[in-house]
Structures are given as structure tokens and as C-alpha cells.
PDB file of N, CA and C in Angstrom:
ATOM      1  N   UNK A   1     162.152-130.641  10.985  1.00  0.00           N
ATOM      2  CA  UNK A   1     163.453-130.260  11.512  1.00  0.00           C
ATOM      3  C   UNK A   1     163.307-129.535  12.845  1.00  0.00           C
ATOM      4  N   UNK A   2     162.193-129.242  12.716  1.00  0.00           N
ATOM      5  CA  UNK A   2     161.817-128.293  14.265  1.00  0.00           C
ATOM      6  C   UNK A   2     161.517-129.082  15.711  1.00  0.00           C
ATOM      7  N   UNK A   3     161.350-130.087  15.133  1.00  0.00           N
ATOM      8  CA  UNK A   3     161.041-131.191  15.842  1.00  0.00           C
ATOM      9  C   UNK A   3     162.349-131.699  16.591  1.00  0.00           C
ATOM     10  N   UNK A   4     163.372-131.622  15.713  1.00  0.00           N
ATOM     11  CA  UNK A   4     164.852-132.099  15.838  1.00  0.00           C
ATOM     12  C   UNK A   4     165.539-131.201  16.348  1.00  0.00           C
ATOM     13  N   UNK A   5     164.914-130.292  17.264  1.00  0.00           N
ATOM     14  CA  UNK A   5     166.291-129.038  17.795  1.00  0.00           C
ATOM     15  C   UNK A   5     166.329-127.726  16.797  1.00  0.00           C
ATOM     16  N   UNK A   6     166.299-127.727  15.358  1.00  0.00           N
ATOM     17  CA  UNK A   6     166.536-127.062  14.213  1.00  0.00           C
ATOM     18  C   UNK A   6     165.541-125.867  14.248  1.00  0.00           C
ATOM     19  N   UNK A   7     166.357-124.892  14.593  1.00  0.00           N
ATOM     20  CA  UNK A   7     164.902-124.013  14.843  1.00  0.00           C
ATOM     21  C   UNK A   7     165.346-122.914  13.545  1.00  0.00           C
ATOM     22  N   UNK A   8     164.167-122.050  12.897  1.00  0.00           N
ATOM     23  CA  UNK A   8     164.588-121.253  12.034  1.00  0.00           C
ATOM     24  C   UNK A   8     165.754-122.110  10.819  1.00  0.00           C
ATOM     25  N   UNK A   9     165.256-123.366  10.613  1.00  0.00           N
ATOM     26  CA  UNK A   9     165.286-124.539   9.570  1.00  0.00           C
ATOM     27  C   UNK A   9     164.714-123.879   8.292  1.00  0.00           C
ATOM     28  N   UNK A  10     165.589-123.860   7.393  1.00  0.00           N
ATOM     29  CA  UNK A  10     165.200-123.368   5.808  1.00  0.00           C
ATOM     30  C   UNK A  10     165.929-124.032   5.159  1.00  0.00           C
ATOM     31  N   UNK A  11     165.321-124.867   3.968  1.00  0.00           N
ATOM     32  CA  UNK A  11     165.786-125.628   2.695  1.00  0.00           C
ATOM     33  C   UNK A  11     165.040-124.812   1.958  1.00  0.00           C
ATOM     34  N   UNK A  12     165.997-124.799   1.053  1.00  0.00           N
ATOM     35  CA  UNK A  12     165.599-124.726  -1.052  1.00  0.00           C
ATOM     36  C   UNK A  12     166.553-125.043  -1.334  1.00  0.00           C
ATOM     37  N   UNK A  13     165.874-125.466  -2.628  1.00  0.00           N
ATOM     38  CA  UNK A  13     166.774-125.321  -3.907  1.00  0.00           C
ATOM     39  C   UNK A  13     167.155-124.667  -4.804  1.00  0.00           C
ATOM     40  N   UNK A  14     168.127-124.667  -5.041  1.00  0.00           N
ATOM     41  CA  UNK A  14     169.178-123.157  -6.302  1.00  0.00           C
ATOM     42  C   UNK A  14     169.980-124.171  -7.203  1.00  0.00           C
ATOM     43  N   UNK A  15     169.629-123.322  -8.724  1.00  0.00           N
ATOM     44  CA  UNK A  15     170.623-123.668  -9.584  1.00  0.00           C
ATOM     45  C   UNK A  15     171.820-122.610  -9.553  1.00  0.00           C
ATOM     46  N   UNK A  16     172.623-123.313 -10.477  1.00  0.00           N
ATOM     47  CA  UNK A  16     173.892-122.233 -10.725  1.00  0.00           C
ATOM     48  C   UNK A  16     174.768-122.567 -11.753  1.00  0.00           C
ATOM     49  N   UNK A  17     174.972-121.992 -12.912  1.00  0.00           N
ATOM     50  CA  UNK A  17     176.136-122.255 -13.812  1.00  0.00           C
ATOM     51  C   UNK A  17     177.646-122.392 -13.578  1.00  0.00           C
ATOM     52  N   UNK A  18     178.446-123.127 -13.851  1.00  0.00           N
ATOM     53  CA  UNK A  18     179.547-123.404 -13.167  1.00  0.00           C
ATOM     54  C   UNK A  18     180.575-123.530 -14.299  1.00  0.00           C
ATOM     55  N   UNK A  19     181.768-123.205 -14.828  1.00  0.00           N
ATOM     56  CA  UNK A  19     182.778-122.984 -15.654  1.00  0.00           C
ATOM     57  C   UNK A  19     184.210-123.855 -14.909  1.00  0.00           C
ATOM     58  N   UNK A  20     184.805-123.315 -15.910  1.00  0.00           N
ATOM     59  CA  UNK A  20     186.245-124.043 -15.256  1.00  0.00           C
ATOM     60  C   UNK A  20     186.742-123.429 -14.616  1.00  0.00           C
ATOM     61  N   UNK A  21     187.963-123.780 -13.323  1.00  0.00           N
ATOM     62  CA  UNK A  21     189.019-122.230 -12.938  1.00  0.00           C
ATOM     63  C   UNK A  21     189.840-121.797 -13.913  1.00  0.00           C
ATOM     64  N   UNK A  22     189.411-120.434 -13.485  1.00  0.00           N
ATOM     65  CA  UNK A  22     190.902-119.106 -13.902  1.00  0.00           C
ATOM     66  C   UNK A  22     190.310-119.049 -15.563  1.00  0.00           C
ATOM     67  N   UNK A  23     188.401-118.874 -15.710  1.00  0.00           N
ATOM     68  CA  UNK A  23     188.417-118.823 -16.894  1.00  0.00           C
ATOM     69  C   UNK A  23     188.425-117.051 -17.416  1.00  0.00           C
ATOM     70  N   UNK A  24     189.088-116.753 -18.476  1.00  0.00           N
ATOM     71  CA  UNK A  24     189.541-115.610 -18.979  1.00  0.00           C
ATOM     72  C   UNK A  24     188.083-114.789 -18.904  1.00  0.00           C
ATOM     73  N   UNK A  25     188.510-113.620 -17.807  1.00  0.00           N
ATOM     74  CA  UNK A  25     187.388-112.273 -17.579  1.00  0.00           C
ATOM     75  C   UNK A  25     186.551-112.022 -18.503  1.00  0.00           C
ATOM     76  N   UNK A  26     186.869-112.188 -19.633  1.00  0.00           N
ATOM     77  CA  UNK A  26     186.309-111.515 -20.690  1.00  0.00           C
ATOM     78  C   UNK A  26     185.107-112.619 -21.247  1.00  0.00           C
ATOM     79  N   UNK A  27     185.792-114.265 -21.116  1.00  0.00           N
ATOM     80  CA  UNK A  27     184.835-115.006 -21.587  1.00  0.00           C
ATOM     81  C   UNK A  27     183.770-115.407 -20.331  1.00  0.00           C
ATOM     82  N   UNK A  28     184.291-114.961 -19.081  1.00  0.00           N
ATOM     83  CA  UNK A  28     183.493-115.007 -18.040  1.00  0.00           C
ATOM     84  C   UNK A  28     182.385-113.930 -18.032  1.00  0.00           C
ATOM     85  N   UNK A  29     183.064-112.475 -18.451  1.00  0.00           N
ATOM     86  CA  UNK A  29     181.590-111.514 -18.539  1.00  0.00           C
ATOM     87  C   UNK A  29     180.911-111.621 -19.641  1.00  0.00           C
ATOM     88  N   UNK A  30     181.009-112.121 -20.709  1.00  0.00           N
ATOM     89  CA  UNK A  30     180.370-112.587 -21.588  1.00  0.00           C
ATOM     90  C   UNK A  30     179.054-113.491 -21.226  1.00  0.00           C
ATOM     91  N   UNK A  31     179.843-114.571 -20.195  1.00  0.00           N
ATOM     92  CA  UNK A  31     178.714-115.770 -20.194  1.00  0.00           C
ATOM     93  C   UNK A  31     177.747-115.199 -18.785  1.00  0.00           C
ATOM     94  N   UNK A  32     178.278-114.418 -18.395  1.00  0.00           N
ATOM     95  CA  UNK A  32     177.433-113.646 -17.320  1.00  0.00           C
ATOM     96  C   UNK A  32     176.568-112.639 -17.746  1.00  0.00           C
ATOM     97  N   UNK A  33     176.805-112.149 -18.741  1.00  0.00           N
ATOM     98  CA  UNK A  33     175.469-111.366 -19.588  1.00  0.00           C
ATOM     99  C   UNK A  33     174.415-111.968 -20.484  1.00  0.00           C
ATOM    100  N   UNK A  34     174.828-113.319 -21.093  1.00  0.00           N
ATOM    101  CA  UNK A  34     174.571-114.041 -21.327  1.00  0.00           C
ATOM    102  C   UNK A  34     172.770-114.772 -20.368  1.00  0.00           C
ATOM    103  N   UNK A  35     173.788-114.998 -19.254  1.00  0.00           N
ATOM    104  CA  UNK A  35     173.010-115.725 -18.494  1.00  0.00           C
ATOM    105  C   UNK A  35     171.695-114.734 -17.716  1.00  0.00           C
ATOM    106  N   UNK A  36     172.459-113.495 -17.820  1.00  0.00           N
ATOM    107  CA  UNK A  36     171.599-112.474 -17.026  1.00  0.00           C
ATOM    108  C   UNK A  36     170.612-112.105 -18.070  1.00  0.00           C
ATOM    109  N   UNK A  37     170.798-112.058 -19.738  1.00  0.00           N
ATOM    110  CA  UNK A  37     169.893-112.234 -20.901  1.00  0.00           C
ATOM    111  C   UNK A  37     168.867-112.911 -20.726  1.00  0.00           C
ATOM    112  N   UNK A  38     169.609-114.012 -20.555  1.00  0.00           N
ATOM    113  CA  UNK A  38     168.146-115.471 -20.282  1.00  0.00           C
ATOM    114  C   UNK A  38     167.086-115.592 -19.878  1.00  0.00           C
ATOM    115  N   UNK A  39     168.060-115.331 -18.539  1.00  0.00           N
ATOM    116  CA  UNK A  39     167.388-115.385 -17.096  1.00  0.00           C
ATOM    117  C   UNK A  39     166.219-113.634 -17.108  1.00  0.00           C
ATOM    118  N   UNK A  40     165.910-113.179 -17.671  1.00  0.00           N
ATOM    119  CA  UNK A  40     165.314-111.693 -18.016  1.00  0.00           C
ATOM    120  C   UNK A  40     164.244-112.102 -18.569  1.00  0.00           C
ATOM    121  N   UNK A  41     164.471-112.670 -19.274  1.00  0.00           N
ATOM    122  CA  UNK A  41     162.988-113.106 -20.370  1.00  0.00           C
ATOM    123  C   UNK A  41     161.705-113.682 -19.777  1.00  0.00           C
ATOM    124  N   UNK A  42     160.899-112.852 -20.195  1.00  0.00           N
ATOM    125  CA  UNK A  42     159.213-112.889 -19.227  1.00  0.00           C
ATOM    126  C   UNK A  42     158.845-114.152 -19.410  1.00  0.00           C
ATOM    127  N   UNK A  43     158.815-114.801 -20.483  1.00  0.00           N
ATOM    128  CA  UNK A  43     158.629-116.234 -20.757  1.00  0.00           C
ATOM    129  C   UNK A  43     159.030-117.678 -19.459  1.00  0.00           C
ATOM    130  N   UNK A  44     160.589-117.197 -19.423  1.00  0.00           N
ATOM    131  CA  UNK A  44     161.033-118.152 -18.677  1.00  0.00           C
ATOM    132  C   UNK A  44     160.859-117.521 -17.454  1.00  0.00           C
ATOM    133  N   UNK A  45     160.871-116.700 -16.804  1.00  0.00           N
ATOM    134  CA  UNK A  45     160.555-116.037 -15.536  1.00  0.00           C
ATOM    135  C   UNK A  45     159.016-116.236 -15.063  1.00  0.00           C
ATOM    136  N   UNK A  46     158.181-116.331 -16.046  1.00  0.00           N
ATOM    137  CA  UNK A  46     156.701-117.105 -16.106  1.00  0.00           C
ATOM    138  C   UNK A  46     156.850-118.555 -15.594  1.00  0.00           C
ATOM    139  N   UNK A  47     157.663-119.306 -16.877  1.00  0.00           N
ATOM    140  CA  UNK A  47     157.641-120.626 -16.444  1.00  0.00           C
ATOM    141  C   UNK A  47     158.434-121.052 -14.890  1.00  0.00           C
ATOM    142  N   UNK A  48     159.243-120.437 -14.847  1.00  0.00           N
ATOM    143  CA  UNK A  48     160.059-121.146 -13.446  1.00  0.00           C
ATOM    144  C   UNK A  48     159.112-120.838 -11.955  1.00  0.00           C
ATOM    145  N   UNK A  49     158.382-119.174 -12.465  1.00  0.00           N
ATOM    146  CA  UNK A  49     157.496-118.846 -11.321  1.00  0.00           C
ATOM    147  C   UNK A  49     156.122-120.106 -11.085  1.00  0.00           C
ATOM    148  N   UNK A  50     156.031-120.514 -12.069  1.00  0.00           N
ATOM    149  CA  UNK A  50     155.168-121.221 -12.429  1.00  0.00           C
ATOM    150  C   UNK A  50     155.434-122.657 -11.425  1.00  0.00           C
ATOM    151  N   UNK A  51     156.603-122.997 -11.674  1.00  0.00           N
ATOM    152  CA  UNK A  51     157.387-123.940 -10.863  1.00  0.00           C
ATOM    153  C   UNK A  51     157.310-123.878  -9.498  1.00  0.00           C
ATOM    154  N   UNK A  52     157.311-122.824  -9.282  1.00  0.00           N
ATOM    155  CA  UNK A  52     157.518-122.521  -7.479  1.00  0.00           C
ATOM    156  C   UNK A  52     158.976-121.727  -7.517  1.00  0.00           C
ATOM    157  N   UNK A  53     160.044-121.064  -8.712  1.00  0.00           N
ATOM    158  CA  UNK A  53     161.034-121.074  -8.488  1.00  0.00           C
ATOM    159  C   UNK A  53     160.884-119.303  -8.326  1.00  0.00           C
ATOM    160  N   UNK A  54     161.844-118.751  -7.685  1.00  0.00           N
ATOM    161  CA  UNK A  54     162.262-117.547  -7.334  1.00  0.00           C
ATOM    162  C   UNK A  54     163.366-116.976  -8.223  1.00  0.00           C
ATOM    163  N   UNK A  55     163.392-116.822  -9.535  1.00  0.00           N
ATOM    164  CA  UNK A  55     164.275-116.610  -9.967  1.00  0.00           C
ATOM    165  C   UNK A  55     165.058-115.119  -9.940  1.00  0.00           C
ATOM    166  N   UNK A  56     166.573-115.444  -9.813  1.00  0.00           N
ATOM    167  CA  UNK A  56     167.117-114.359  -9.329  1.00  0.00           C
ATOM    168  C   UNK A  56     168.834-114.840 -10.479  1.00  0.00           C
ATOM    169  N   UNK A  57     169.530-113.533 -10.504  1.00  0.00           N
ATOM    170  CA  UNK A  57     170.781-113.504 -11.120  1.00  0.00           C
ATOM    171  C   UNK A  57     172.099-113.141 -10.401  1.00  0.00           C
ATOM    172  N   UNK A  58     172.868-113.754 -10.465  1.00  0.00           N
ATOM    173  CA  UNK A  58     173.708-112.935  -9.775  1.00  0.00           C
ATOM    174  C   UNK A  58     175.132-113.072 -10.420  1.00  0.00           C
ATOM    175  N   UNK A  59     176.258-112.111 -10.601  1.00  0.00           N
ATOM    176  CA  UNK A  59     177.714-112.323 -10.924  1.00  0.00           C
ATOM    177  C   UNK A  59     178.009-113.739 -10.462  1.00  0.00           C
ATOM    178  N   UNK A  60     179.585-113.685 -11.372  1.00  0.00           N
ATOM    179  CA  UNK A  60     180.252-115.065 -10.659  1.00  0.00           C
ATOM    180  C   UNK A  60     180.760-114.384  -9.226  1.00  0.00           C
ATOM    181  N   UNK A  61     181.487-113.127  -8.916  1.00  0.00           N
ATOM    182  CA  UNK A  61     181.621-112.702  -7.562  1.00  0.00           C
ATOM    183  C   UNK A  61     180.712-113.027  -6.285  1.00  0.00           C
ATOM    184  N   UNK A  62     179.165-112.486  -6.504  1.00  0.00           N
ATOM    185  CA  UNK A  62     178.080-112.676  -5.861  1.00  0.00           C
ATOM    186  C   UNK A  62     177.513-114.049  -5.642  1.00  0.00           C
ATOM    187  N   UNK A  63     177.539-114.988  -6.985  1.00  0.00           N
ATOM    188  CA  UNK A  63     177.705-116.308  -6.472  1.00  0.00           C
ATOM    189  C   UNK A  63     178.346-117.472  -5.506  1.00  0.00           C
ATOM    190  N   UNK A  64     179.506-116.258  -5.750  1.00  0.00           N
ATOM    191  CA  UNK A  64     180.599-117.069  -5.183  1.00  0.00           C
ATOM    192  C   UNK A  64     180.586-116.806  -3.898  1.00  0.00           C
ATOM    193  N   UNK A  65     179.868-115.716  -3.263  1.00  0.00           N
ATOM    194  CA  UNK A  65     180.266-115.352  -1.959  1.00  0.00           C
ATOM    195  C   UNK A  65     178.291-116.238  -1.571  1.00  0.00           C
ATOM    196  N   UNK A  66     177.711-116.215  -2.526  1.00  0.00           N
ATOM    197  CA  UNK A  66     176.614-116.956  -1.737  1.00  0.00           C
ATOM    198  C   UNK A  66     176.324-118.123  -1.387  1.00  0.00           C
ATOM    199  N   UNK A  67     177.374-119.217  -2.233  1.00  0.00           N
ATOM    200  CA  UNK A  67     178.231-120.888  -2.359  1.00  0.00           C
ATOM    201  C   UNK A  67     178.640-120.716  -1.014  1.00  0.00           C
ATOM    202  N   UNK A  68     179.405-120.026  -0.370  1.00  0.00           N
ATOM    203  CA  UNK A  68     180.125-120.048   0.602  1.00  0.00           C
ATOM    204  C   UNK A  68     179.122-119.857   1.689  1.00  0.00           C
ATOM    205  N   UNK A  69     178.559-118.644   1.804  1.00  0.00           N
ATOM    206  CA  UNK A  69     177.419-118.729   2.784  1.00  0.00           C
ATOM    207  C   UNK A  69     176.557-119.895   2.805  1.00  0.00           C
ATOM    208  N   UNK A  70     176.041-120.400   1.926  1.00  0.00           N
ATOM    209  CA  UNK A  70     175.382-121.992   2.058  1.00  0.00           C
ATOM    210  C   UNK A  70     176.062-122.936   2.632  1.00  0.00           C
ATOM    211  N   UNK A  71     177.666-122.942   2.016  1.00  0.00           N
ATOM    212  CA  UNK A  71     178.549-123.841   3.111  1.00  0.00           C
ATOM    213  C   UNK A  71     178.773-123.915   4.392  1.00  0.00           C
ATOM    214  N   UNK A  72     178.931-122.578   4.719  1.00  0.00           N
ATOM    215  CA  UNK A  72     178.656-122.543   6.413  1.00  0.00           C
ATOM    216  C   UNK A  72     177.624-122.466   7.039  1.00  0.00           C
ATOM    217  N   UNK A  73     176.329-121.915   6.448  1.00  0.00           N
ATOM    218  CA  UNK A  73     175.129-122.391   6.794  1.00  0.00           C
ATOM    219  C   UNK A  73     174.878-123.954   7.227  1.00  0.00           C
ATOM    220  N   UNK A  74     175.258-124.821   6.158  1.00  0.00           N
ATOM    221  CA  UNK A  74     174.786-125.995   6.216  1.00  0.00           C
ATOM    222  C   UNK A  74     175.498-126.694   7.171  1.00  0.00           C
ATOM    223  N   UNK A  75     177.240-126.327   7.202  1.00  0.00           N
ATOM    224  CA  UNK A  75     178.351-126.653   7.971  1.00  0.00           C
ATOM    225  C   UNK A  75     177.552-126.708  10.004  1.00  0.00           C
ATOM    226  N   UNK A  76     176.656-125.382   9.982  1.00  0.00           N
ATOM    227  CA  UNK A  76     176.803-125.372  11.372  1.00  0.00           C
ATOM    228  C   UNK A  76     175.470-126.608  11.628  1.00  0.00           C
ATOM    229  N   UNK A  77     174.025-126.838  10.423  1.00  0.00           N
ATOM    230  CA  UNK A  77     173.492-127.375  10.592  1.00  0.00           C
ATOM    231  C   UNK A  77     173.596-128.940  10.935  1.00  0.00           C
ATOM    232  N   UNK A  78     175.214-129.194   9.905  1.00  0.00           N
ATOM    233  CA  UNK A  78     175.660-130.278  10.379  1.00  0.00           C
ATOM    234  C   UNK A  78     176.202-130.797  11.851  1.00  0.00           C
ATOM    235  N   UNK A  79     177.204-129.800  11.977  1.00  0.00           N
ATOM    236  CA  UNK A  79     177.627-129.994  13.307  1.00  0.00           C
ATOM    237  C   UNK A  79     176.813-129.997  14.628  1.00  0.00           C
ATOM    238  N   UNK A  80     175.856-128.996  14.341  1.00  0.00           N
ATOM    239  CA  UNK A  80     174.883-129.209  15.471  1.00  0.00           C
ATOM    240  C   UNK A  80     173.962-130.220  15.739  1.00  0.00           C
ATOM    241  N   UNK A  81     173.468-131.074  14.674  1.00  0.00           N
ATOM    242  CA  UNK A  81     172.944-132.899  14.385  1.00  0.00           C
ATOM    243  C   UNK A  81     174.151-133.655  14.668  1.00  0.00           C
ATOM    244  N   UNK A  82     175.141-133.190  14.731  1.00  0.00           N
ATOM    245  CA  UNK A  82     176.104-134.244  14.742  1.00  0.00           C
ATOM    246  C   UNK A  82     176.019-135.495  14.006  1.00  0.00           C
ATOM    247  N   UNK A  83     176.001-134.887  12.395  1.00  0.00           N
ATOM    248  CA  UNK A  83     175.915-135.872  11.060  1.00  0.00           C
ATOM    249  C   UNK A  83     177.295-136.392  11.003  1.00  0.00           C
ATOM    250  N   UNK A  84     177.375-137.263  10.679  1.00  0.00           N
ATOM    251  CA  UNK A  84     178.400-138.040  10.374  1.00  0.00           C
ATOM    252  C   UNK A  84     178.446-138.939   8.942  1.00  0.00           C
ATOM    253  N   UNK A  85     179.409-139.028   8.179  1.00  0.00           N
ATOM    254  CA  UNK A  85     179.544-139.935   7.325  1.00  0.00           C
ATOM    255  C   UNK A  85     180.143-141.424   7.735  1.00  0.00           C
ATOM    256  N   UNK A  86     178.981-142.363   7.562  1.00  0.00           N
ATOM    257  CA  UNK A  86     179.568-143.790   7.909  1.00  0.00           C
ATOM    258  C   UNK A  86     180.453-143.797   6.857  1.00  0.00           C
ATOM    259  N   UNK A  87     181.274-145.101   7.749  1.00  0.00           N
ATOM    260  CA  UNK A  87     182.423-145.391   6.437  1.00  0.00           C
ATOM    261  C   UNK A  87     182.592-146.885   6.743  1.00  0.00           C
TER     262      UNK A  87
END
């Protein structure tokens, strides 16, 4: 990508759990302690490190504001390649 103009070029990959809208607070902090349970356990924090993965937790708030930062991240990477979707 450096090659291509793209300077200070960074890819990864991230998972993320995803629900329906406007799901009820309560069953939302539930599945967010839940997930922050999981995601804790030396076992699987072994295996994913193991992977190459960086595992990290975050709220649906904090997610949500880091979805968005990836969008405009990627948004300016697009525009500046001047990607286009054929049609």
C-alpha cells in the first residue's frame, strides 16, 4: 500500500458481536458481561494470542464509536485511491 501513495497503511482484523436495534438495556448489559466473561478467560486469551489475535473488550457504546472510526478511516482510504464500485 506504500507503494500506492498509502502512507501509515494499517489493516487488521476485528470481530464483534452484533444484536438487533433498540435491544432492551438490561438484555444488552447482560450480554455485555457475558461477553466480557468470555472474553477474560486465560484459556481463550491463550488460544486467540496464539492466533496472532489481540484480544480486547469493549461496551456496545465503545464499539459503537470504534465501527464508526473504522468507517471513516477506511472512507478517507477510499476516497484517496479513488475506489469505485463498477456497476
Amino acid at each position: 500500500m506504500k507503494e500506492q501513495g498509502q502512507k501509515n497503511f494499517a489493516f487488521y482484523s476485528w470481530y464483534g458481536v452484533w444484536g438487533p436495534a433498540k435491544l432492551p438495556a438490561p438484555v444488552l448489559r447482560r450480554l455485555e458481561a457475558a461477553s466480557a466473561k468470555v472474553m477474560a478467560s486465560p484459556k481463550l486469551v491463550e488460544q486467540l494470542n496464539g492466533l496472532g489475535f489481540e484480544p480486547s473488550v469493549k461496551d456496545s457504546a465503545a464499539f459503537a464509536r470504534f465501527i464508526d472510526a473504522e468507517m471513516k478511516r477506511y472512507q478517507i482510504i477510499i476516497d484517496q485511491a479513488k475506489i469505485h464500485i463498477a456497476q
